[in-house]
Protein backbone atom coordinates (compact mmCIF):
# COMPACT_ATOMS: atom_id res chain seq x y z
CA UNK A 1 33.80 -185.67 42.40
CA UNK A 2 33.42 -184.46 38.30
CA UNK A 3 30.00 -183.87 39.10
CA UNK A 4 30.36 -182.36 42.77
CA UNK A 5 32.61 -179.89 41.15
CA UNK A 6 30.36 -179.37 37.74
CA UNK A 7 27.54 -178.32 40.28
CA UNK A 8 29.59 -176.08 42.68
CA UNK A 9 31.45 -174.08 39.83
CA UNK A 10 27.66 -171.94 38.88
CA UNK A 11 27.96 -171.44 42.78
CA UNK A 12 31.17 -170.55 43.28
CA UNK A 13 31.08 -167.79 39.73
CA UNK A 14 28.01 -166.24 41.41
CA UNK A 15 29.67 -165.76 45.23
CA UNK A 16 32.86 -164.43 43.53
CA UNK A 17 30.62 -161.73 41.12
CA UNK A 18 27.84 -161.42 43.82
CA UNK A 19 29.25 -162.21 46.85
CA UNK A 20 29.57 -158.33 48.48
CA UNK A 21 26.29 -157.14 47.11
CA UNK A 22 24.61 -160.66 48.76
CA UNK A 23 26.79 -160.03 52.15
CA UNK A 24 25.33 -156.60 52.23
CA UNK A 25 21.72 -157.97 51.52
CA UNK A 26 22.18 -160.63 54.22
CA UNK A 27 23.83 -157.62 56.86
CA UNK A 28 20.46 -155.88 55.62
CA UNK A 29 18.08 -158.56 56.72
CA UNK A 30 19.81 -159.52 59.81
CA UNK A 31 19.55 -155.58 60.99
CA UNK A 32 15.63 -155.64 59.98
CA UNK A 33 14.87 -158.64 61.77
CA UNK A 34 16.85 -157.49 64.80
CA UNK A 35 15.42 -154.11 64.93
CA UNK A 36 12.16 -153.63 62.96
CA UNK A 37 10.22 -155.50 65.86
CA UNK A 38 11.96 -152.93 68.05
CA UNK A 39 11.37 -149.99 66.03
CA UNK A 40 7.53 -151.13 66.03
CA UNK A 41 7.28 -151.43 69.43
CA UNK A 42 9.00 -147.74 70.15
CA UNK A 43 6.22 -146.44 67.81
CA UNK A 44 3.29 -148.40 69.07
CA UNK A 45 4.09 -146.96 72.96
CA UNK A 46 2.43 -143.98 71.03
CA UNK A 47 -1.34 -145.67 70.40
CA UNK A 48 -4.15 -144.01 71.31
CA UNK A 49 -6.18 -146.85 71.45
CA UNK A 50 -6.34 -149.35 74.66
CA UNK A 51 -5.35 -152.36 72.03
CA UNK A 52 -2.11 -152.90 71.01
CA UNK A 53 -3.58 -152.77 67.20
CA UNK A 54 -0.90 -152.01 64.49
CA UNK A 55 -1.49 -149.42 62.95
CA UNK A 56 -2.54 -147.28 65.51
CA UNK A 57 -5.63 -145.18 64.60
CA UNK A 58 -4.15 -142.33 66.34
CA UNK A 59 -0.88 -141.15 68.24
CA UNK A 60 -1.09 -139.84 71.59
CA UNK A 61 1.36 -139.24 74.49
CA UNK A 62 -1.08 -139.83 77.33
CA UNK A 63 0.67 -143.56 78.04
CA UNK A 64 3.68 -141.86 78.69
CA UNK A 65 1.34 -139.70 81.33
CA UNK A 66 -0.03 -142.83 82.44
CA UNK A 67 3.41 -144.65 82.92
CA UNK A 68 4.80 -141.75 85.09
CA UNK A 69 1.72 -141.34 87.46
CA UNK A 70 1.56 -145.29 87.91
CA UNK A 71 3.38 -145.64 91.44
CA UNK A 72 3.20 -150.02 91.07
CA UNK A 73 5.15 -149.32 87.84
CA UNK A 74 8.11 -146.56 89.71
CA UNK A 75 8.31 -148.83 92.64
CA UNK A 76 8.92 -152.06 90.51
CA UNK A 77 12.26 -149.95 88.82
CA UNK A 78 13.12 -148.74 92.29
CA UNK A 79 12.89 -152.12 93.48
CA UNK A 80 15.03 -153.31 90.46
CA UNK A 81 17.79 -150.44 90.87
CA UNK A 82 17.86 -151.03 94.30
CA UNK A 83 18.63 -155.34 93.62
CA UNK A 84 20.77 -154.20 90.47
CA UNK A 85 23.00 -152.11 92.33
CA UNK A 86 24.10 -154.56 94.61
CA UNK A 87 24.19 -157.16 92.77
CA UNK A 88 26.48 -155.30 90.00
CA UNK A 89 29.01 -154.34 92.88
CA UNK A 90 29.50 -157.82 94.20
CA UNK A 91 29.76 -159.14 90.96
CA UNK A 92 32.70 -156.85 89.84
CA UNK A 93 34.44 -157.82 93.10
CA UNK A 94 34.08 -161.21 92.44
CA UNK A 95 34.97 -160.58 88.88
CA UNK A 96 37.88 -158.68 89.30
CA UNK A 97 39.47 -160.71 92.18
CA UNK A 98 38.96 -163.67 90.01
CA UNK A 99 40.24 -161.69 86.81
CA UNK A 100 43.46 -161.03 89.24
CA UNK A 101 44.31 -164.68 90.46
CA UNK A 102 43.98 -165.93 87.01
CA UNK A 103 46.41 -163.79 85.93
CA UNK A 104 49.42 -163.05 88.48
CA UNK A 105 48.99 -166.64 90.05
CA UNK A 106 49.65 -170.29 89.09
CA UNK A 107 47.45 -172.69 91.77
CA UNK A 108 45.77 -175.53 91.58
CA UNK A 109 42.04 -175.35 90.08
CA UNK A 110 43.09 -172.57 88.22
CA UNK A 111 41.60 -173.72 84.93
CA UNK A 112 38.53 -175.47 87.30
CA UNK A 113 38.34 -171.75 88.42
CA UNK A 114 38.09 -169.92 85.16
CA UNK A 115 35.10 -173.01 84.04
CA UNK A 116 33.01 -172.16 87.59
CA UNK A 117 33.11 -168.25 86.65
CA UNK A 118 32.07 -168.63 82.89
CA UNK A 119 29.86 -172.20 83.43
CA UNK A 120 26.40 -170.04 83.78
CA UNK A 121 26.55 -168.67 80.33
CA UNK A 122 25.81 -172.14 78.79
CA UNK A 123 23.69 -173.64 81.61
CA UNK A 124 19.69 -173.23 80.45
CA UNK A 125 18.58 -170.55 83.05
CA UNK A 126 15.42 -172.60 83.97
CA UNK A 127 18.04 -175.19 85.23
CA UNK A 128 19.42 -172.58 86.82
CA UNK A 129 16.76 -171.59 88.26
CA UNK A 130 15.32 -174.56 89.64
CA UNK A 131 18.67 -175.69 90.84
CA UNK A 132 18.58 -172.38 92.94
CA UNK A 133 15.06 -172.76 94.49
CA UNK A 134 15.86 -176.20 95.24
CA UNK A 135 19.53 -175.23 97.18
CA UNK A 136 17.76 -172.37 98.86
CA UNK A 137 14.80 -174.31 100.24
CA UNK A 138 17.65 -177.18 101.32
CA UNK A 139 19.59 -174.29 103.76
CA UNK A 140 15.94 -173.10 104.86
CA UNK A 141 17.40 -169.46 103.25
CA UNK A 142 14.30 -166.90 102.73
CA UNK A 143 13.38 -166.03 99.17
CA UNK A 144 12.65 -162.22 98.80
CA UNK A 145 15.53 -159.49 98.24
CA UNK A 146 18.66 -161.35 98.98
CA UNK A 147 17.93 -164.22 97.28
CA UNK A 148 17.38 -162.26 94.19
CA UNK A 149 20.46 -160.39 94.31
CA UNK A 150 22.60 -164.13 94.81
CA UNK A 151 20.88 -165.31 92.02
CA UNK A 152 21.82 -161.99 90.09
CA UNK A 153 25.17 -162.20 91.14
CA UNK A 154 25.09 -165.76 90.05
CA UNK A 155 23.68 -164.77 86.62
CA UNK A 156 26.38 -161.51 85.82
CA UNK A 157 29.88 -162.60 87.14
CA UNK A 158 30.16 -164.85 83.86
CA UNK A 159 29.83 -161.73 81.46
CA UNK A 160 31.52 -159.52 84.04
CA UNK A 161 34.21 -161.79 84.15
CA UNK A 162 34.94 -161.79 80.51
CA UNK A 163 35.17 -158.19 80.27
CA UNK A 164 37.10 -157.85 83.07
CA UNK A 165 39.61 -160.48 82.51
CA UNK A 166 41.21 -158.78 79.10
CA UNK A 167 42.08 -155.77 80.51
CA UNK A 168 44.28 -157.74 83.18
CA UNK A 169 45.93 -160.10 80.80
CA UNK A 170 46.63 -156.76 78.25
CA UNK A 171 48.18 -155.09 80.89
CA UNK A 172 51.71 -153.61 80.37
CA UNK A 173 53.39 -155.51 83.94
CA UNK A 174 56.48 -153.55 82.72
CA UNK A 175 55.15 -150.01 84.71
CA UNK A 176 54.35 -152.45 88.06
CA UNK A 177 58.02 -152.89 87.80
CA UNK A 178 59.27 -149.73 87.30
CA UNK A 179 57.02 -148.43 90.18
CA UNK A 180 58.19 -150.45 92.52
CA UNK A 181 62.26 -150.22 91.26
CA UNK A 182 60.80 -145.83 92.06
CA UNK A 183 60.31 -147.22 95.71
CA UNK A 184 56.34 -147.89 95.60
CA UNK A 185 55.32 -150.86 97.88
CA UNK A 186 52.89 -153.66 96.58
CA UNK A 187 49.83 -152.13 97.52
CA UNK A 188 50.53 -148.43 96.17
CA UNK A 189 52.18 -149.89 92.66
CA UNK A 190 48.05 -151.23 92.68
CA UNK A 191 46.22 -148.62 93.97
CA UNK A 192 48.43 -145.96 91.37
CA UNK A 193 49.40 -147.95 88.63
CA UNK A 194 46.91 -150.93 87.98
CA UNK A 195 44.18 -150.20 89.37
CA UNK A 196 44.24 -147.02 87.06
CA UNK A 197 44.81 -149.03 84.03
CA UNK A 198 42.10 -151.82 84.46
CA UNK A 199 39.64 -149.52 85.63
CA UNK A 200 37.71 -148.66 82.31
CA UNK A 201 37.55 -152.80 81.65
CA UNK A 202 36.32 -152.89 85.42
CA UNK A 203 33.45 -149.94 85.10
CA UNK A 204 32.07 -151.78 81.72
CA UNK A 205 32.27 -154.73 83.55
CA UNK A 206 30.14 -153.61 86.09
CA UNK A 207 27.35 -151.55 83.54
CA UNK A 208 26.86 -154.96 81.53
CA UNK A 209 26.95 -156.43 84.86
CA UNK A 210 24.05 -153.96 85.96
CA UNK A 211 22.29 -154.12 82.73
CA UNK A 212 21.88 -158.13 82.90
CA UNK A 213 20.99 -157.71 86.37
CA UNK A 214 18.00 -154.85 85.53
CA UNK A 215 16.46 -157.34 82.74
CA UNK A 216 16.39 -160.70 84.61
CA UNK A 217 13.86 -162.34 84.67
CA UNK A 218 13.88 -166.06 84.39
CA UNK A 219 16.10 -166.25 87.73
CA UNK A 220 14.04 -163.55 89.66
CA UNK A 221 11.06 -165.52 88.94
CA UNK A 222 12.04 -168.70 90.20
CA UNK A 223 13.29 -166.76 93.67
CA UNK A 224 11.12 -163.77 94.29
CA UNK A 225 8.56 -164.06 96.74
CA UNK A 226 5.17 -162.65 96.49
CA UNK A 227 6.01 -158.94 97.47
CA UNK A 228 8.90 -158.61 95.55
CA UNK A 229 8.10 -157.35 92.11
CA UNK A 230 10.98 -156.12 89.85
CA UNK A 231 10.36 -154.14 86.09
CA UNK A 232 10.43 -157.34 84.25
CA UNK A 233 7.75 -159.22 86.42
CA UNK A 234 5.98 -155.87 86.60
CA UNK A 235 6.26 -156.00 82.44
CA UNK A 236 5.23 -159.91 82.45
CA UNK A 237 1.94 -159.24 84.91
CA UNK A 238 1.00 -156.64 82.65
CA UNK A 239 1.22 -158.88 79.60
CA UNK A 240 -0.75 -161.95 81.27
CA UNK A 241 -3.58 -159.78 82.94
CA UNK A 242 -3.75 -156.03 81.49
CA UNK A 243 -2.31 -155.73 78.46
CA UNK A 244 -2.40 -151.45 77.47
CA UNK A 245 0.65 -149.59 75.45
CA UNK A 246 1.49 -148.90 78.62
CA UNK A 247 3.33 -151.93 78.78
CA UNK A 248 5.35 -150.55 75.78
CA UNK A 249 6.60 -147.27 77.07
CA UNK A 250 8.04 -149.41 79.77
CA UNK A 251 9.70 -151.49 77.27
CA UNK A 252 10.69 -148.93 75.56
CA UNK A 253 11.87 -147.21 78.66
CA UNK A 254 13.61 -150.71 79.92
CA UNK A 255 15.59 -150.33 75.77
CA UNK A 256 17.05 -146.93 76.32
CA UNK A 257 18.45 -147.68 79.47
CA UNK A 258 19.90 -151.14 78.40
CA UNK A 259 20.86 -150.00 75.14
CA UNK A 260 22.57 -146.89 76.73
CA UNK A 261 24.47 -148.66 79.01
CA UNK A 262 25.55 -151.61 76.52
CA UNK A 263 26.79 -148.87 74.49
CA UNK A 264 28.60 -146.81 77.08
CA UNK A 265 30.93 -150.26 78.15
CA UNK A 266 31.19 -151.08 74.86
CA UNK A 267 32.91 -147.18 74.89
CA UNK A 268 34.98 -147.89 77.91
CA UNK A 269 36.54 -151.42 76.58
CA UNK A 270 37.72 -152.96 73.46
CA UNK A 271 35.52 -155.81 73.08
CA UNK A 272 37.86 -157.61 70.16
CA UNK A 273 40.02 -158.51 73.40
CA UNK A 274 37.97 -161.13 74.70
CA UNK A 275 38.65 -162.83 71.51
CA UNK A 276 42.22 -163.03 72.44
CA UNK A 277 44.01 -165.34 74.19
């Protein structure tokens, strides 16, 4: 133990004199590994050249050009709005009537109930995936649009769950009471005085909801069928077969619109809450 402690003293000296400069150091390296890959790709969807060769020889936007006139490209987002959209709204539904009964009601499976909503977040998506395929092919159920969007809704009511969920159990239930002592019936005390409340938690649900949903790809994979192509196949095709820096203006293109969205519900809820309770 002497020498345990003779060793770990030099340590201990050097955390205590060091230890902010070497947590800012570490903050600093975390950020560049995070980002600097990003920040390379963003400036590489400028590359003259048909390689994606770092550094690029010369900048051009005609990618950019190329990306806006490429109709296989524009129909794989529609296709993806058009499967995110849905899927986002029947995951919020889902979310929030689950985010409800866990907290105004005592049942049985209520704890089973909160594990089934959150158990996709640790369960490896190629199970997933497979798992999916395999249940679909059982009920003889089509793979093609629908089956995307289940498996999408599958994927996001974990995350939209957890955002959704805080705003419920921070909730003042005092004003439901004094609404309804004013004379207000069940339903308006909701529609005027909850709803109204867990609203922003339910729209930042639903943008991280429609943000996971627009950048699947392991689970669209496994359930597509051969004419449904969505941004991130689209993005994956281009990679195995044609790679040009086209492929990063849609990247780059696919980051400001996740990024933007990430930080708009980030705006719209306090995220420390889901560390609560």
């Amino acid at each position: 133990m002497n020498q345990l402690n003779r060793v770990l003293r030099p340590v201990e000296r050097i955390v205590h004199r060091y230890g902010a400069h070497l947590g800012r150091i570490a903050m600093i390296v975390v950020f560049l590994f995070l980002w600097l890959p990003i920040g390379v790709l963003v400036f590489m969807s400028f590359a003259k050249g048909g390689v994606l060769a770092f550094p690029p020889e010369e900048l051009t936007l005609q990618w950019y050009v190329t990306f806006l006139n490429n109709q296989a490209a524009i129909s794989s987002i529609v296709t993806t709005l058009k499967i995110s959209i849905v899927a986002s709204l029947i995951s919020v539904i889902l979310a929030t009537l689950i985010a409800y009964a866990v907290d105004r009601f005592v049942f049985p499976g209520k704890d089973i109930l909160q594990l089934l909503a959150t158990l996709p977040i640790v369960v490896p998506l190629v199970v997933t995936g497979i798992a999916m395929v395999l249940f679909f092919g059982a009920i003889n159920f089509q793979q093609g649009y629908w089956s995307i969007v289940i498996a999408h809704v599958v994927r996001t009511i974990p995350f939209a769950t957890l955002v959704i969920l805080p705003t419920f159990l921070t909730f003042d239930r005092q004003l439901e009471e004094a609404s309804k002592d004013l004379g207000a019936n069940e339903l308006e005390t909701f529609r005027q005085i909850t709803l109204p409340s867990v609203f922003p938690g339910i729209i930042a649900g639903g943008l991280l909801a429609f943000t996971l949903s627009f950048n699947e790809f392991v689970y669209t994979y496994f359930v597509k069928d051969s004419s449904t192509t969505t941004l991130p196949i689209y993005i994956w095709n281009q990679i195995r077969y044609n790679v040009t820096p086209e492929v990063n203006v849609i990247s780059v293109v696919f980051l400001l619109l996740a990024v933007s969205l990430v930080l708009i519900a980030v705006s719209l809820t306090r995220v420390e809450l889901l560390t609560r309770r």
